[in-house]
N, C-alpha and C. Protein backbone atom coordinates (compact mmCIF):
# COMPACT_ATOMS: atom_id res chain seq x y z
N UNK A 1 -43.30 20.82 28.50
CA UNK A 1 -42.91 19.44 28.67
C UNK A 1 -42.70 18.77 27.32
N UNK A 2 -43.24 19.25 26.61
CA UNK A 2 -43.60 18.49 25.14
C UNK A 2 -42.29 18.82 24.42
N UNK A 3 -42.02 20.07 24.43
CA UNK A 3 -40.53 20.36 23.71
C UNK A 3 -39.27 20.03 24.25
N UNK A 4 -39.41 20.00 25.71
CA UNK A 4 -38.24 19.25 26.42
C UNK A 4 -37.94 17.55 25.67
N UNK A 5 -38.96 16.92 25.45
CA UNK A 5 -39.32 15.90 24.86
C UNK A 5 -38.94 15.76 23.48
N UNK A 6 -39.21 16.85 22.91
CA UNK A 6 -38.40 16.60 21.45
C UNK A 6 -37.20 16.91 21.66
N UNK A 7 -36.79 17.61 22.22
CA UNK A 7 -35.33 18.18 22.47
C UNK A 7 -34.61 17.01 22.26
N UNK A 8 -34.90 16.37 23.84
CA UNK A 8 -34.28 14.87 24.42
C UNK A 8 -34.43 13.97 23.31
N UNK A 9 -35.29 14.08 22.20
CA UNK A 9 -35.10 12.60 21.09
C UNK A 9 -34.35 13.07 20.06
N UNK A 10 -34.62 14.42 19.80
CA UNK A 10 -33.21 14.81 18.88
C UNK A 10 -31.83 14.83 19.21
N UNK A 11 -31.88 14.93 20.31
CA UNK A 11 -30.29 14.68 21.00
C UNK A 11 -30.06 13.25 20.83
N UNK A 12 -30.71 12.47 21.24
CA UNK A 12 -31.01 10.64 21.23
C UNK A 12 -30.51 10.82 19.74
N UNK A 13 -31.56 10.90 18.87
CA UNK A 13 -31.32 10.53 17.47
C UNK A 13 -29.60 11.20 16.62
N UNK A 14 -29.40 12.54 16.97
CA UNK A 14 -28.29 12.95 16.77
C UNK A 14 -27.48 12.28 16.98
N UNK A 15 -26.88 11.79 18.60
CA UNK A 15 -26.07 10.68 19.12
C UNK A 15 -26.19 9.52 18.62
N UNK A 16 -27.18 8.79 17.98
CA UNK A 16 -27.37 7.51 17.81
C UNK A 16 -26.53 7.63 15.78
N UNK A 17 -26.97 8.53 15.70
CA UNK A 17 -26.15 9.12 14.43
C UNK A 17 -24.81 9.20 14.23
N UNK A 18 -24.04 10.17 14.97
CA UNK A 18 -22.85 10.16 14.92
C UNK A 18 -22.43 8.91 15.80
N UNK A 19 -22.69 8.33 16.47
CA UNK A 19 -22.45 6.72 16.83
C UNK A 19 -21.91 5.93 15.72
N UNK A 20 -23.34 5.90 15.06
CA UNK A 20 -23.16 4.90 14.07
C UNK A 20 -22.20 5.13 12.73
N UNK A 21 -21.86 6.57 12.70
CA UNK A 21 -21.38 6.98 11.69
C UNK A 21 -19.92 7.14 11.69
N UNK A 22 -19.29 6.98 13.21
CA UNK A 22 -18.17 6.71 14.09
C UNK A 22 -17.86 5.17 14.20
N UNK A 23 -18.68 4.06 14.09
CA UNK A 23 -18.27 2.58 13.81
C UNK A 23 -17.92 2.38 12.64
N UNK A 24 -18.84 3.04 11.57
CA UNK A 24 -18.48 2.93 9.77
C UNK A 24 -17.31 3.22 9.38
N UNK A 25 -16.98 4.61 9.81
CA UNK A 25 -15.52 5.61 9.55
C UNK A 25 -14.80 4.30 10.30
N UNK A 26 -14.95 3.45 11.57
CA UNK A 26 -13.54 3.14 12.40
C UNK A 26 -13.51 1.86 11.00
N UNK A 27 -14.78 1.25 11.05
CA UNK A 27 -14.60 -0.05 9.98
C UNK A 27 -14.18 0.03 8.54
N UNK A 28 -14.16 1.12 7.97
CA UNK A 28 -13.74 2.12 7.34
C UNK A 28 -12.41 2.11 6.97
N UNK A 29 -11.92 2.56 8.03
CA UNK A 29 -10.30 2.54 8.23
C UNK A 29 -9.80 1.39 8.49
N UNK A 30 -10.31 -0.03 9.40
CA UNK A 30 -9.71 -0.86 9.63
C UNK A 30 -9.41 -1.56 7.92
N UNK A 31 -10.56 -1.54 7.04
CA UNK A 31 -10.37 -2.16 6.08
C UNK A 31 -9.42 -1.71 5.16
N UNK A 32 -9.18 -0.07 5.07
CA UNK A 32 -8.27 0.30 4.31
C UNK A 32 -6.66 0.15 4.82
N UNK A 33 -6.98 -0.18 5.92
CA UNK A 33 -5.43 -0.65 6.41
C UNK A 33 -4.98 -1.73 6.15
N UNK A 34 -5.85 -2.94 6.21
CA UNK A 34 -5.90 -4.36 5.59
C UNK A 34 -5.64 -4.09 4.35
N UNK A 35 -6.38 -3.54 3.18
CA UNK A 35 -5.82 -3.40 1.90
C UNK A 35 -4.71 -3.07 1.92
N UNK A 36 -4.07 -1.87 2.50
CA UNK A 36 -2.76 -1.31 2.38
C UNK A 36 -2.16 -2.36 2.54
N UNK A 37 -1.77 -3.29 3.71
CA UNK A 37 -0.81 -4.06 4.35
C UNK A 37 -1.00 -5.29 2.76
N UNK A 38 -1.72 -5.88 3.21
CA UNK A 38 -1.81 -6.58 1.64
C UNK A 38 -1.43 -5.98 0.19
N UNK A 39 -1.96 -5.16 -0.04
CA UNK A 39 -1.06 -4.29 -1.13
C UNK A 39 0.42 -4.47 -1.24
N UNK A 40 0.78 -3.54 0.08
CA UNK A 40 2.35 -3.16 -0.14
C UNK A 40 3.40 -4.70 0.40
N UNK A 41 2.80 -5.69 1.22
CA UNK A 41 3.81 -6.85 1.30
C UNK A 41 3.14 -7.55 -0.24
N UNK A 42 2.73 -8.10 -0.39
CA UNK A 42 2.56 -8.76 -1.98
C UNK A 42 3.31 -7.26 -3.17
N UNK A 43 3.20 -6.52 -2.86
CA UNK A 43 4.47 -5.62 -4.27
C UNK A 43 5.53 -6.08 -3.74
N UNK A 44 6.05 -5.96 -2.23
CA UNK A 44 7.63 -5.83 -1.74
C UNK A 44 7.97 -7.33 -2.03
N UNK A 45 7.02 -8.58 -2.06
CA UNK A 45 7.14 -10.03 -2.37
C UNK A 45 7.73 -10.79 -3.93
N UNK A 46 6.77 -9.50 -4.68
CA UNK A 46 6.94 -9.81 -5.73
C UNK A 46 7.77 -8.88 -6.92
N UNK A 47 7.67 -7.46 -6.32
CA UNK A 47 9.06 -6.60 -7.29
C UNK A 47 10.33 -7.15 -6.24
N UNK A 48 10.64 -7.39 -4.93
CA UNK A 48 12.03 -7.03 -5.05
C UNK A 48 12.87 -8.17 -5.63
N UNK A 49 12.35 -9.65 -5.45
CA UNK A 49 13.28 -10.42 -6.71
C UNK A 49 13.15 -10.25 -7.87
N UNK A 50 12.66 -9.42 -8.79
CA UNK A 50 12.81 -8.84 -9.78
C UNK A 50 13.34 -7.68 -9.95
N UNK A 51 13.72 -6.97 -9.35
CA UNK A 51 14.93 -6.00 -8.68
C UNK A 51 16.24 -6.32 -8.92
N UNK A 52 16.19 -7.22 -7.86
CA UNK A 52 17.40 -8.17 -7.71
C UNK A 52 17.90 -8.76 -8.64
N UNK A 53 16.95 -9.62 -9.79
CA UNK A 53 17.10 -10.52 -10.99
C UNK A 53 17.60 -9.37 -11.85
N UNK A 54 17.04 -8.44 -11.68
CA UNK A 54 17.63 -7.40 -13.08
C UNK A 54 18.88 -6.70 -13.10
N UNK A 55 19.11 -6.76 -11.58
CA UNK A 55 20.43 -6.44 -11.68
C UNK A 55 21.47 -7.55 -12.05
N UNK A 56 21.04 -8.63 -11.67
CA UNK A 56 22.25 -9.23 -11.78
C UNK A 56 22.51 -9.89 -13.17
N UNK A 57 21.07 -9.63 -14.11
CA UNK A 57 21.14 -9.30 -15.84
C UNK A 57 22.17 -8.39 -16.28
N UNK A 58 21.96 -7.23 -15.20
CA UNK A 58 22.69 -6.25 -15.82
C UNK A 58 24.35 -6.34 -15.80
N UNK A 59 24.48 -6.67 -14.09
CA UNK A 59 26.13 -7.33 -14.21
C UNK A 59 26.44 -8.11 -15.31
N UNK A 60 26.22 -9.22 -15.27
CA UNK A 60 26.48 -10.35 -16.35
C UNK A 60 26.60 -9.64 -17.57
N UNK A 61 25.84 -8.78 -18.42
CA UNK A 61 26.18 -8.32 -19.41
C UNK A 61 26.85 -7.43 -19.24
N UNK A 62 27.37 -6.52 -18.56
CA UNK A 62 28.27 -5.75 -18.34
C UNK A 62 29.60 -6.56 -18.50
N UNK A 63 30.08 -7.54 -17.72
CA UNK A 63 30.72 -9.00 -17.16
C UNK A 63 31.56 -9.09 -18.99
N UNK A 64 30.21 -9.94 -19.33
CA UNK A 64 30.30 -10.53 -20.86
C UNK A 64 30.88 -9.17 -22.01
N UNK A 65 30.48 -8.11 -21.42
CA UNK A 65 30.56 -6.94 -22.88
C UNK A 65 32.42 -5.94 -22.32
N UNK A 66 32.74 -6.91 -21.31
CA UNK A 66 34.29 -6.46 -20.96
C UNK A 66 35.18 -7.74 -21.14
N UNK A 67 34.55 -8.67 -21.27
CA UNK A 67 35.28 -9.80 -21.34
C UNK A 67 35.60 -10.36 -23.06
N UNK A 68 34.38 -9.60 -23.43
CA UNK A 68 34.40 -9.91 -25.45
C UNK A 68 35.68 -8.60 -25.88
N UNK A 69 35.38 -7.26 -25.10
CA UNK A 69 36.45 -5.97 -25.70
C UNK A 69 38.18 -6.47 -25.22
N UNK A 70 37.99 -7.39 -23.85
CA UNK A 70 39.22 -8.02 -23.60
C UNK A 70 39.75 -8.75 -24.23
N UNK A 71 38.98 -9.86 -25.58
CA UNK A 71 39.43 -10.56 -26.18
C UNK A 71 39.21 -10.31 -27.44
N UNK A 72 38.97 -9.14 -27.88
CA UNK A 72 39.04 -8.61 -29.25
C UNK A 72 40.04 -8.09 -29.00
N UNK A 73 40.56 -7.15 -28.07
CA UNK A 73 41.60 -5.89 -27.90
C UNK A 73 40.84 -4.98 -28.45
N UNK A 74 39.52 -4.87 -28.29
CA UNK A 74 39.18 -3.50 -28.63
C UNK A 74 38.61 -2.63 -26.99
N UNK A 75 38.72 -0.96 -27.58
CA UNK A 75 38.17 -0.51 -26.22
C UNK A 75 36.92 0.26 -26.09
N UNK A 76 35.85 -0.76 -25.18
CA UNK A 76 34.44 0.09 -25.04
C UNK A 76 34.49 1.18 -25.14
């Protein structure tokens, strides 16, 4: 009777174990998903108009460095 008895509280305690160790891992993950999502919309917020801005640096001087060889008559 006595070992049936430990049996049954090590099973208890085992279960009460991986229980708890199954809420941590889920809370775990919920939080690293929250970071992610926060992470990657604040980068996509803040590189892609600077993306955008650099290209259109880059036109403009492109723009300006055909428009100066047009009025020198010289050729890039």
């Amino acid at each position: 009777m006595l070992s049936t008895t430990t049996a049954s509280n090590a099973v208890s305690a085992t279960s009460a174990v991986a229980g708890t160790s199954a809420v941590r891992a889920k809370k775990l993950f919920t939080s690293f998903k929250k970071a992610l999502w926060i992470t990657s919309t604040t980068s996509l917020i803040l590189l892609i108009p600077l993306i955008i801005e650099m290209d259109r640096e880059q036109q403009i001087l492109e723009l300006e460095k055909e428009q100066m060889s047009v009025l020198t008559g010289k050729a890039a």
